[in-house]
C-alpha atoms as a PDB file:
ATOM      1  CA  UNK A   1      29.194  75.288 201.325  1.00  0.00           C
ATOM      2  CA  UNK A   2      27.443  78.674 201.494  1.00  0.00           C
ATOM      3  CA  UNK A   3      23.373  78.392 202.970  1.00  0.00           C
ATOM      4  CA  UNK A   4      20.799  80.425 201.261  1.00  0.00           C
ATOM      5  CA  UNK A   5      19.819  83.099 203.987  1.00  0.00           C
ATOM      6  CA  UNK A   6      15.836  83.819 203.782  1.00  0.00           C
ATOM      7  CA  UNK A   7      15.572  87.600 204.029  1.00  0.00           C
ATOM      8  CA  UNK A   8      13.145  90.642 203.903  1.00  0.00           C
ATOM      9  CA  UNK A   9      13.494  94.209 202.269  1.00  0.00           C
ATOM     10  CA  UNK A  10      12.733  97.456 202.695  1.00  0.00           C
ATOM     11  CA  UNK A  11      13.119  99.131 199.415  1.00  0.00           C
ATOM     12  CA  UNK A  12      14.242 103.003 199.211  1.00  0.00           C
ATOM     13  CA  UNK A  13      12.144 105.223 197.459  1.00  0.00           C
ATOM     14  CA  UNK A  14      14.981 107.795 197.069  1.00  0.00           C
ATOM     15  CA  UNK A  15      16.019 108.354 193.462  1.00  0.00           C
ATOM     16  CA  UNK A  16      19.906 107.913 194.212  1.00  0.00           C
ATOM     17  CA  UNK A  17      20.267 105.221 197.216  1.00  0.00           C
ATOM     18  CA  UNK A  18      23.119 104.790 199.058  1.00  0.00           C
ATOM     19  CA  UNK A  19      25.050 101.321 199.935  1.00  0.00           C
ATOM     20  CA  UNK A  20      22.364  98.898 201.053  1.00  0.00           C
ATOM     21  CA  UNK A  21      22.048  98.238 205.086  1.00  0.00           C
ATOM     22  CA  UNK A  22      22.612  94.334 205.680  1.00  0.00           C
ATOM     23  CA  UNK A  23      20.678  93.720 209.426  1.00  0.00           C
ATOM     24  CA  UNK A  24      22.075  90.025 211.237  1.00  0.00           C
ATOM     25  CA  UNK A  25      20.636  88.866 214.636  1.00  0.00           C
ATOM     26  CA  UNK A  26      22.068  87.303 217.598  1.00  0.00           C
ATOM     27  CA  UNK A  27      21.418  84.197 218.927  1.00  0.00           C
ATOM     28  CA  UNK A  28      17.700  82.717 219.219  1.00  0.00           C
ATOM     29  CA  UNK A  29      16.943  85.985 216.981  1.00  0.00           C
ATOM     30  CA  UNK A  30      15.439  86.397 213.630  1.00  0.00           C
ATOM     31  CA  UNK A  31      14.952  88.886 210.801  1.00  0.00           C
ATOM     32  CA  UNK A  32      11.492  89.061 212.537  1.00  0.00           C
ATOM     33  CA  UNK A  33      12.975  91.311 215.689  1.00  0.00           C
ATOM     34  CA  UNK A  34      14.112  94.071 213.001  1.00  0.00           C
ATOM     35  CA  UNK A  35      11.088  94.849 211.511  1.00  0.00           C
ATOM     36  CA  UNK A  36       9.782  97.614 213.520  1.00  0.00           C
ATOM     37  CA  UNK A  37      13.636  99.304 213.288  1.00  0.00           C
ATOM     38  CA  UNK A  38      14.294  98.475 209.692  1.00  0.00           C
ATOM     39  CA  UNK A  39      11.629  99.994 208.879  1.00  0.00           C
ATOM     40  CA  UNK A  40      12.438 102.949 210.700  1.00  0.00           C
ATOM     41  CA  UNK A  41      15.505 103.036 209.226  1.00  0.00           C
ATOM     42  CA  UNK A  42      13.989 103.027 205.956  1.00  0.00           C
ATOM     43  CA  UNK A  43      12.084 106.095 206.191  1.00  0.00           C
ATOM     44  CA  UNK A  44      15.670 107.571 207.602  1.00  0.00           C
ATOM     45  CA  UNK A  45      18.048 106.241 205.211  1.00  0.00           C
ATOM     46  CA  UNK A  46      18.186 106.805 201.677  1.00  0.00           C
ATOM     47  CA  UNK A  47      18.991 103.306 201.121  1.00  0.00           C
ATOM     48  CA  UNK A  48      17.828  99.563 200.754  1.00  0.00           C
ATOM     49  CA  UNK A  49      17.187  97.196 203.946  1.00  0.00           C
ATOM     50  CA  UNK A  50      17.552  93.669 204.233  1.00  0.00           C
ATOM     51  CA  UNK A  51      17.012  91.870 207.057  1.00  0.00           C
ATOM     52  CA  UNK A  52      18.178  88.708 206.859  1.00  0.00           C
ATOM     53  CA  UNK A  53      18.045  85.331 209.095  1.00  0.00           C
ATOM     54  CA  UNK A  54      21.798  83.733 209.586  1.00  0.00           C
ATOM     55  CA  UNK A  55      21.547  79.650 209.308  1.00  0.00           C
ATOM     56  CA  UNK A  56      20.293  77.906 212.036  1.00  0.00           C
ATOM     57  CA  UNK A  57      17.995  80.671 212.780  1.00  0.00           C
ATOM     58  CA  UNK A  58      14.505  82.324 211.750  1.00  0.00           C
ATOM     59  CA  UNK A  59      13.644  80.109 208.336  1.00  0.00           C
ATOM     60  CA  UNK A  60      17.102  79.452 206.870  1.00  0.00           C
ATOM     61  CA  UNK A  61      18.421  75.892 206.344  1.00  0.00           C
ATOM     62  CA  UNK A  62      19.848  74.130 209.676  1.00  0.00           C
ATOM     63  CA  UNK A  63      23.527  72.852 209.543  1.00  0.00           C
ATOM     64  CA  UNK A  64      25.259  70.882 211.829  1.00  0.00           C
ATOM     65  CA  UNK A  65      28.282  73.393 211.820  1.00  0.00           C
ATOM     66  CA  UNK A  66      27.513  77.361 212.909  1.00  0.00           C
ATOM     67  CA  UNK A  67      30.974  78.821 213.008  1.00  0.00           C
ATOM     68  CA  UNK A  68      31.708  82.364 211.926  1.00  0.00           C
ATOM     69  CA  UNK A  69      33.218  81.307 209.110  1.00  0.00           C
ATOM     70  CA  UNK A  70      30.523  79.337 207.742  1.00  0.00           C
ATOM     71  CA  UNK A  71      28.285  82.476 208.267  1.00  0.00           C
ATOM     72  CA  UNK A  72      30.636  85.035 206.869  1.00  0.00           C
ATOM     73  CA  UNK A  73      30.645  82.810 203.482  1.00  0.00           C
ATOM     74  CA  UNK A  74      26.921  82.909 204.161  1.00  0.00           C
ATOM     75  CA  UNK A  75      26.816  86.529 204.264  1.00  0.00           C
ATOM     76  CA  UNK A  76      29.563  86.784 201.208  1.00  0.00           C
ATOM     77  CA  UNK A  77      26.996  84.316 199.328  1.00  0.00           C
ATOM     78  CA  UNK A  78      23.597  86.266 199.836  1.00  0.00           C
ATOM     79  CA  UNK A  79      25.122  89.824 199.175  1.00  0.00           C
ATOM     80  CA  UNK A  80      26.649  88.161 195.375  1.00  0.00           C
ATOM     81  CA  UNK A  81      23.238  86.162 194.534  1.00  0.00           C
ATOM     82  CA  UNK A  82      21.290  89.308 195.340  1.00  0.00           C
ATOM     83  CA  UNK A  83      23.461  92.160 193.698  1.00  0.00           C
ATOM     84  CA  UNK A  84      24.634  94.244 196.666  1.00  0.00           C
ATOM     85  CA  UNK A  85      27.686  95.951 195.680  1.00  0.00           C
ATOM     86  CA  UNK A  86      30.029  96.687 199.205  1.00  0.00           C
ATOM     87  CA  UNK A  87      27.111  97.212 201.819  1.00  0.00           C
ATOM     88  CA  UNK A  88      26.894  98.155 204.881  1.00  0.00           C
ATOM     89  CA  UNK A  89      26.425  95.267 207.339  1.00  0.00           C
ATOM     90  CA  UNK A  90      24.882  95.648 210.939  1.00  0.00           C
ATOM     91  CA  UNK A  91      25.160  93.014 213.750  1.00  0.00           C
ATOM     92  CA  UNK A  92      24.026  92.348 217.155  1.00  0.00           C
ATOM     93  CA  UNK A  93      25.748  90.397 219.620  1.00  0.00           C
ATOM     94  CA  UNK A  94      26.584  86.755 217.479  1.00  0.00           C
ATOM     95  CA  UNK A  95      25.862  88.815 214.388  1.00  0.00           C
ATOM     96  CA  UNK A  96      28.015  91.187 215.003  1.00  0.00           C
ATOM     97  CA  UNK A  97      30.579  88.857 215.407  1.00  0.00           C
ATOM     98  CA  UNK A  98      29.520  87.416 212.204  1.00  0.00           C
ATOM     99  CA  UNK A  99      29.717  90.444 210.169  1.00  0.00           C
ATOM    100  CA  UNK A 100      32.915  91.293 211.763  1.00  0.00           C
ATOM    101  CA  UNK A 101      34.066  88.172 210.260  1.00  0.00           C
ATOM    102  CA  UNK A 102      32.879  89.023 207.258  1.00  0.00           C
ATOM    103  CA  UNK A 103      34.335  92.242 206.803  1.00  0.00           C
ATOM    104  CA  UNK A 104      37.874  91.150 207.975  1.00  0.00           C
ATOM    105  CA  UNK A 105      37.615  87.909 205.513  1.00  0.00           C
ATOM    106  CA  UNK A 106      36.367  89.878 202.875  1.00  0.00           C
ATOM    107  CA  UNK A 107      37.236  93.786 203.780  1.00  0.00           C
ATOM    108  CA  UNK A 108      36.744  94.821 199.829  1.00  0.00           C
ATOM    109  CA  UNK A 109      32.798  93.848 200.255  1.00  0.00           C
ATOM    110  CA  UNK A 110      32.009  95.742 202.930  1.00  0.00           C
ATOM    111  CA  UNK A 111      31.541  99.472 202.970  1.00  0.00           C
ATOM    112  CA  UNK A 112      30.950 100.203 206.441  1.00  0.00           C
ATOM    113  CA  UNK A 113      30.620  97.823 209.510  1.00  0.00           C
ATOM    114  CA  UNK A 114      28.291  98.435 212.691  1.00  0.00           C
ATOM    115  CA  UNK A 115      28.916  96.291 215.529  1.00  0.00           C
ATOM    116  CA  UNK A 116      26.095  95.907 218.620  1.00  0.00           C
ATOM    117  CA  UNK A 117      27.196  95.458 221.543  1.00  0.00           C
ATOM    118  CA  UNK A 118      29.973  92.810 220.689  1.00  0.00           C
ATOM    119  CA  UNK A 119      33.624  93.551 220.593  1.00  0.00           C
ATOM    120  CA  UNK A 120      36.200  91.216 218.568  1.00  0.00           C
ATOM    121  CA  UNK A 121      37.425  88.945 221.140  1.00  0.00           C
ATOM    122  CA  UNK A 122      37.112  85.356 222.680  1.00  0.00           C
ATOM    123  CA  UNK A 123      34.034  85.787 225.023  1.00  0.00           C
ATOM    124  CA  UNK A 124      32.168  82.806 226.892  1.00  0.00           C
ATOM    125  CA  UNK A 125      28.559  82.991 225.948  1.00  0.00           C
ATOM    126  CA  UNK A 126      26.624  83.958 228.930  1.00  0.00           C
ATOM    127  CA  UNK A 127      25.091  81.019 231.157  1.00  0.00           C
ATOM    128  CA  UNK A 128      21.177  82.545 230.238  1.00  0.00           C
ATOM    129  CA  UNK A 129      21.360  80.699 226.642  1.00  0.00           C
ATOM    130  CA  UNK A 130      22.154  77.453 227.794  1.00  0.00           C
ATOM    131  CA  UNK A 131      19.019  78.037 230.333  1.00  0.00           C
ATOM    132  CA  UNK A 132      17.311  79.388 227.172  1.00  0.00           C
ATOM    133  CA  UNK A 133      18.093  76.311 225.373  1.00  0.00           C
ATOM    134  CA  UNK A 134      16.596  74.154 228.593  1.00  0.00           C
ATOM    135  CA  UNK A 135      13.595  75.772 229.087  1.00  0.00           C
ATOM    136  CA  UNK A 136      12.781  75.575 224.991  1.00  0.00           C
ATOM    137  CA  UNK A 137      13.991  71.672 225.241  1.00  0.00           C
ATOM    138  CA  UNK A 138      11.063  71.793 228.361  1.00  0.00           C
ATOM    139  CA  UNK A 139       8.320  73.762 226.400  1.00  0.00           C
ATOM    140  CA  UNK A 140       8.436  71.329 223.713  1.00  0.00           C
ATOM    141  CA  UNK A 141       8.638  67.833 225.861  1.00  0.00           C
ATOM    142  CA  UNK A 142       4.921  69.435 227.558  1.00  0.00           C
ATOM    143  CA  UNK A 143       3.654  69.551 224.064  1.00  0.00           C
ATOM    144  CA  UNK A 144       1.767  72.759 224.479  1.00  0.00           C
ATOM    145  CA  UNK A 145      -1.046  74.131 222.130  1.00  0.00           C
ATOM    146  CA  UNK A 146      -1.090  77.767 223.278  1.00  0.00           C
ATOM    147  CA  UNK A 147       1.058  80.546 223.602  1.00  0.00           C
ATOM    148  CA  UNK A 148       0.239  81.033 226.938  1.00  0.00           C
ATOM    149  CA  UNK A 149       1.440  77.729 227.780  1.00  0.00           C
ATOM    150  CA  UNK A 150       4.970  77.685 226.355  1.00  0.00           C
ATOM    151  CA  UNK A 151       5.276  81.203 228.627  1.00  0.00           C
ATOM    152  CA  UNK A 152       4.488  79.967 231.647  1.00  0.00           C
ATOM    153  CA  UNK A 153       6.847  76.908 231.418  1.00  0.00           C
ATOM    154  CA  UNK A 154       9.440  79.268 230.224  1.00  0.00           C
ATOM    155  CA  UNK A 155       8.996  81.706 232.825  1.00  0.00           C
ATOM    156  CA  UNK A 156      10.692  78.893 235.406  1.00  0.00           C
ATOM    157  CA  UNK A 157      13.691  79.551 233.450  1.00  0.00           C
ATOM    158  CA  UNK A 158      13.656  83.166 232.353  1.00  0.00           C
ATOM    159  CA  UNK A 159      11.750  85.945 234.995  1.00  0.00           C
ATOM    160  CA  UNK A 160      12.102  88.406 232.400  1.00  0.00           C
ATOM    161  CA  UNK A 161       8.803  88.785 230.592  1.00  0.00           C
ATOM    162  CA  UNK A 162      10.813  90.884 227.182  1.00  0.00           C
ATOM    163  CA  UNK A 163      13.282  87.660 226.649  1.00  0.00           C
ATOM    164  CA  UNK A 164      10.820  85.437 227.056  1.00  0.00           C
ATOM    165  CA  UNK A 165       8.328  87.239 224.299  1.00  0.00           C
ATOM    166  CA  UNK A 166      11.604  87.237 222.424  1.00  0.00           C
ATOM    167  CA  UNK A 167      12.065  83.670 222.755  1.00  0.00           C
ATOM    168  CA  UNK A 168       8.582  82.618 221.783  1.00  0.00           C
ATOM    169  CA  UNK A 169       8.833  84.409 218.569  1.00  0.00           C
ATOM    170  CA  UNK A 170      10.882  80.985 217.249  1.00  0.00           C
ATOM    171  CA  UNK A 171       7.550  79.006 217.832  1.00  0.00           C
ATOM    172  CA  UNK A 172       5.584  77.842 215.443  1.00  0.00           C
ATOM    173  CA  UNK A 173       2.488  75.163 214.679  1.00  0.00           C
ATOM    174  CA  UNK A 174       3.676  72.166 213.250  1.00  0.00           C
ATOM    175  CA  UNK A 175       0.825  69.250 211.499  1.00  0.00           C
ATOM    176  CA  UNK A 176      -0.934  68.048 214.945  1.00  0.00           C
ATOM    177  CA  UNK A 177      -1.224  71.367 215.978  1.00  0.00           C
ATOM    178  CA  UNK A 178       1.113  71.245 218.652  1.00  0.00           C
ATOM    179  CA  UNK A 179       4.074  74.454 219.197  1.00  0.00           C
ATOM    180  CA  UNK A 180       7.841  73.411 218.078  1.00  0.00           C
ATOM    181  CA  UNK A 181      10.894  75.886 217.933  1.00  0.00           C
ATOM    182  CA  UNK A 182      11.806  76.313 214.934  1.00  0.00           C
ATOM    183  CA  UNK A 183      15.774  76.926 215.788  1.00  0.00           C
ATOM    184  CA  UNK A 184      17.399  73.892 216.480  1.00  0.00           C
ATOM    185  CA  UNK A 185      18.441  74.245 219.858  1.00  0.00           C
ATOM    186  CA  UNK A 186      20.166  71.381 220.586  1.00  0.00           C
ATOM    187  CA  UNK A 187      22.787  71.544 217.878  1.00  0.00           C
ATOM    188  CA  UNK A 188      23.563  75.758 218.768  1.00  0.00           C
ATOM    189  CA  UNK A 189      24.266  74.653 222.723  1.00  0.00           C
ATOM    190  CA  UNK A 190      26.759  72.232 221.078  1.00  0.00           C
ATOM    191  CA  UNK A 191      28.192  75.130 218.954  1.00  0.00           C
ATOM    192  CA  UNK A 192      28.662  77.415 221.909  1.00  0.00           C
ATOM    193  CA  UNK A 193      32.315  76.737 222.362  1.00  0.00           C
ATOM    194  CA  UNK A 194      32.288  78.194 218.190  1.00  0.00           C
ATOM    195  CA  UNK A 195      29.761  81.137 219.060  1.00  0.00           C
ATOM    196  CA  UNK A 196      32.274  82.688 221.755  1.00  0.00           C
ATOM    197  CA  UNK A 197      35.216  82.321 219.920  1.00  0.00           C
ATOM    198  CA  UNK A 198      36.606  84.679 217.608  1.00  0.00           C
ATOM    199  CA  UNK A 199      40.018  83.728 216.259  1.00  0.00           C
ATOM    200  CA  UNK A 200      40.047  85.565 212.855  1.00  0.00           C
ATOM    201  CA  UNK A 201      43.036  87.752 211.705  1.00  0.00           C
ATOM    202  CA  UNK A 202      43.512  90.793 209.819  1.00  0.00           C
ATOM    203  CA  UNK A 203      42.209  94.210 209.665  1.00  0.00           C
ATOM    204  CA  UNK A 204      39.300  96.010 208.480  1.00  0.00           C
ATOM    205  CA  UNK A 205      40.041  99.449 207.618  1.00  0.00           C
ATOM    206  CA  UNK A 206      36.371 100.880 206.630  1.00  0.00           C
ATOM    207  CA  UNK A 207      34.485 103.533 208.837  1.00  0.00           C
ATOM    208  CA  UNK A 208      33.135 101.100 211.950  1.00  0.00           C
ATOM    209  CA  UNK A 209      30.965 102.025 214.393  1.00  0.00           C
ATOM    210  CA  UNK A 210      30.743  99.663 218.129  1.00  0.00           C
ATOM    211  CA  UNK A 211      27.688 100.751 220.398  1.00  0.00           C
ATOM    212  CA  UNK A 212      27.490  99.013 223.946  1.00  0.00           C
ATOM    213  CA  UNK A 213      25.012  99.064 226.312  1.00  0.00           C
ATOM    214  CA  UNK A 214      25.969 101.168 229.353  1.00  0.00           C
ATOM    215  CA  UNK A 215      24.729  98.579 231.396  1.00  0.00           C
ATOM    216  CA  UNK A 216      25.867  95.447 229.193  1.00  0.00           C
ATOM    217  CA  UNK A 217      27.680  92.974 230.815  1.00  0.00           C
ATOM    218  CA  UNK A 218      29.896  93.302 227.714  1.00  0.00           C
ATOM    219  CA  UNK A 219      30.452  97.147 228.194  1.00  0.00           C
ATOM    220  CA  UNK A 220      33.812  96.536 230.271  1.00  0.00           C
ATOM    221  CA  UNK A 221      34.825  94.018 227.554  1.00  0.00           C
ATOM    222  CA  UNK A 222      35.179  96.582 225.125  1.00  0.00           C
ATOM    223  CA  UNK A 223      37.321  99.215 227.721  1.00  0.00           C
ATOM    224  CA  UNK A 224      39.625  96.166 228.585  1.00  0.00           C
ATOM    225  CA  UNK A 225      40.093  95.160 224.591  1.00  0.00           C
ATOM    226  CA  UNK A 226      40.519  98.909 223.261  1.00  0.00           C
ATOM    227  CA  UNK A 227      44.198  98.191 221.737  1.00  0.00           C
ATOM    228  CA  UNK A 228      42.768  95.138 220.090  1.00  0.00           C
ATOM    229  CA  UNK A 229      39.561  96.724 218.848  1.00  0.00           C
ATOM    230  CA  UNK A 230      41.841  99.390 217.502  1.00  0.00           C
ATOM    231  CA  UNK A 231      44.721  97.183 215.869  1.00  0.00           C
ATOM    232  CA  UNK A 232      42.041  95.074 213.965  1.00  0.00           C
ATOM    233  CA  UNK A 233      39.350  98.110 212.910  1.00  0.00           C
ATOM    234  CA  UNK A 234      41.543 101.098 213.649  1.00  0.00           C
ATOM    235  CA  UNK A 235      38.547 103.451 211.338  1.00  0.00           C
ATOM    236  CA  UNK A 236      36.287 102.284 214.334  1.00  0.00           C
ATOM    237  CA  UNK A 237      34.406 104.818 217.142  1.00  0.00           C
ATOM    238  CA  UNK A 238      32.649 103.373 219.807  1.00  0.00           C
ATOM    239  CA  UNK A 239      29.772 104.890 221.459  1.00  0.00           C
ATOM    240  CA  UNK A 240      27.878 103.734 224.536  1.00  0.00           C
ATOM    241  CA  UNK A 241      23.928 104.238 225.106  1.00  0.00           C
ATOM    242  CA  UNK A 242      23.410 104.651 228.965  1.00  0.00           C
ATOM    243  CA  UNK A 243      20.721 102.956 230.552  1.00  0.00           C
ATOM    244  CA  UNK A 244      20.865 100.273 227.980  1.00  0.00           C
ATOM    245  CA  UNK A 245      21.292  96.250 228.469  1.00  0.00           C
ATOM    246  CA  UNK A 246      23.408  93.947 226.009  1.00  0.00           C
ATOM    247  CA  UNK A 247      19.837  94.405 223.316  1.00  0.00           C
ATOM    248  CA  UNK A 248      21.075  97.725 223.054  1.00  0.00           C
ATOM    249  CA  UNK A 249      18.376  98.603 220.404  1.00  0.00           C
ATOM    250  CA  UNK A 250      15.605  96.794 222.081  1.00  0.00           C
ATOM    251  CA  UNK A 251      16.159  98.687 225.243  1.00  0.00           C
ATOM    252  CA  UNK A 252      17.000 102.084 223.730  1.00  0.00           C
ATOM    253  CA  UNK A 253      15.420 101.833 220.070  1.00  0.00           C
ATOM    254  CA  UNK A 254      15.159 105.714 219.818  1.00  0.00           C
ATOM    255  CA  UNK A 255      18.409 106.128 221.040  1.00  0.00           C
ATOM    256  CA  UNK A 256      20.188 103.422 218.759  1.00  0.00           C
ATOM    257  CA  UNK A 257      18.493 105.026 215.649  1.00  0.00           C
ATOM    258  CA  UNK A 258      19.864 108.141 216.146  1.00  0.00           C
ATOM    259  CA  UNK A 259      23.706 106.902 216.289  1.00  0.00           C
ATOM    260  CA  UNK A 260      23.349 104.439 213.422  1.00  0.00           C
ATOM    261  CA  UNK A 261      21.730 107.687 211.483  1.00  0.00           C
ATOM    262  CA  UNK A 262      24.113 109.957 212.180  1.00  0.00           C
ATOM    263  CA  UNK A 263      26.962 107.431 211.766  1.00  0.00           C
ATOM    264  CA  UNK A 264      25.843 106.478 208.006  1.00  0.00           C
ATOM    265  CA  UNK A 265      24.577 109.738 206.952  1.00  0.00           C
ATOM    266  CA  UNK A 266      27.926 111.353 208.333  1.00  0.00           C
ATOM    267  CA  UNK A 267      30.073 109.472 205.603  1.00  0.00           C
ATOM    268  CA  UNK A 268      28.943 111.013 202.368  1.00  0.00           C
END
C-alpha cells in the first residue's frame, strides 16, 4: 500500500507553466537538501517544484519494506492525490533509481525523466552507508544534546566534514531533549540488498537525461552499461560534469543547473 510522501513546493509564477519538476533524494537525504536548488530552479523554470521525501526518509511514514517498487507506487500515489498530470521526475542516486522505476512501471505518467548519477543496473551500495548507518547507531547510544557532539562522534566514521553536515541534517530533538535520527537506520542497512538492486523490465521511451560525476565512482558504471542504458531508455543523453563526486549537484550546483535547464527548456 502506497505511503503519503510529505513534500514542499515552489509554485511558478509564469502564466502558462510547464509539466511540474518532481525532486527525490538518495539515501540518508531529504526534501531538505533541495531547497537551495529547487528554488533556483524555480526562478529558471516556468514550472511547479516539489520536493518531496521518499518513505523511510525526511518526515514520511517508516515501513518495514523500501523496495523500488514500493516507492514507485509511492511516487504514482503522490503525483494522483496532488493533480500532477505526466511530470517530470528528477532523482539522485537511490532516487534516481526510484524514479526510473517509476517511469518504466508507469511510462504514460512521466513526461521526462532525469537521472543523477545512477545508471539502471544491479549496483552494490557503497561500504560508506553501512559506516553511515554505524556511526548514526553510535551518535545516538552517547545520547548527545548538541550538534557539536553528534559531529565529533561522527567524524570517527566519516573525515569528510560536507557528508557529515549532510548526515546531521536527519537529527532532530525528541521530549528529553536529547538528538535522535529521524531515518530509521537500522531497517534501510537491512534493505540494502533491495536499494542496489534493480531488476525492473521494460522501456521508457520519453526524453531522459543521465548526468555523472566525472569523478563518481559510478561514472565507469554507466560507460560499461551503455547498451543497457540504451535498450531500456533509448530517448536518453548522458552528460558528465568534470570535477564532480557521486552528489553531482552538491559538488557542482552551478554546473548541474545549467544541464537540467537546458535539458527541460530544450523540449518545447
Amino acid at each position: 500500500m502506497a505511503l503519503k510522501l510529505a513534500w514542499e513546493k515552489w509554485s511558478t509564477k509564469a502564466a502558462t507553466s510547464s509539466a511540474p519538476l518532481v525532486i527525490c533524494h538518495g539515501l540518508f537525504g531529504s526534501k531538505q537538501n533541495w531547497r537551495s536548488l529547487a528554488r533556483a530552479f524555480n526562478t529558471r523554470l516556468s514550472r511547479d517544484i516539489y520536493a518531496i521525501d521518499l518513505r523511510n526518509h525526511g518526515d514520511s511514514p517508516h515501513n518495514a519494506t523500501h523496495t523500488f517498487d514500493a516507492m514507485a507506487e509511492d511516487i504514482r500515489t503522490f503525483c494522483a492525490d496532488h493533480g500532477l498530470e505526466r511530470p517530470v521526475l528528477l532523482g539522485h542516486s537511490m532516487g534516481g533509481k526510484a524514479v526510473m522505476t517509476t517511469a518504466l512501471k508507469y511510462p504514460s505518467m512521466v513526461s521526462q525523466l532525469v537521472v543523477v548519477d545512477m545508471p539502471p543496473v544491479q549496483l552494490p551500495v557503497a561500504h560508506s552507508f553501512a559506516k553511515y548507518a554505524e556511526g548514526m547507531r553510535c551518535v545516538e547510544q552517547a545520547s548527545p544534546s548538541r550538534l557539536a557532539e553528534a559531529n565529533k562522534i561522527l567524524a570517527e566514521f566519516e573525515p569528510n566534514e560536507g557528508i557529515r553536515q549532510f548526515l546531521l541534517t536527519n537529527l532532530r530533538r525528541d521530549t528529553d531533549n536529547q538528538l535522535r535520527f529521524r531515518v530509521p537506520y537500522d531497517l534501510l542497512t537491512n534493505s540494502l540488498s533491495d536499494i542496489a538492486s534493480f531488476d525492473v523490465k521494460g522501456s521508457y521511451k520519453g526524453s531522459t537525461l543521465f548526468i555523472t560525476g566525472g569523478i563518481s565512482p559510478y561514472h565507469q558504471h554507466f560507460v560499461d552499461n551503455k547498451d543497457t542504458i540504451r535498450s531500456m531508455f533509448p530517448n536518453s543523453t548522458l552528460e558528465t560534469i568534470d570535477g564532480a563526486g557521486h552528489w553531482v549537484h552538491a559538488d557542482k550546483p552551478e554546473a548541474f543547473l545549467n544541464l537540467v535547464t537546458q535539458f527541460l527548456n530544450s523540449q518545447h
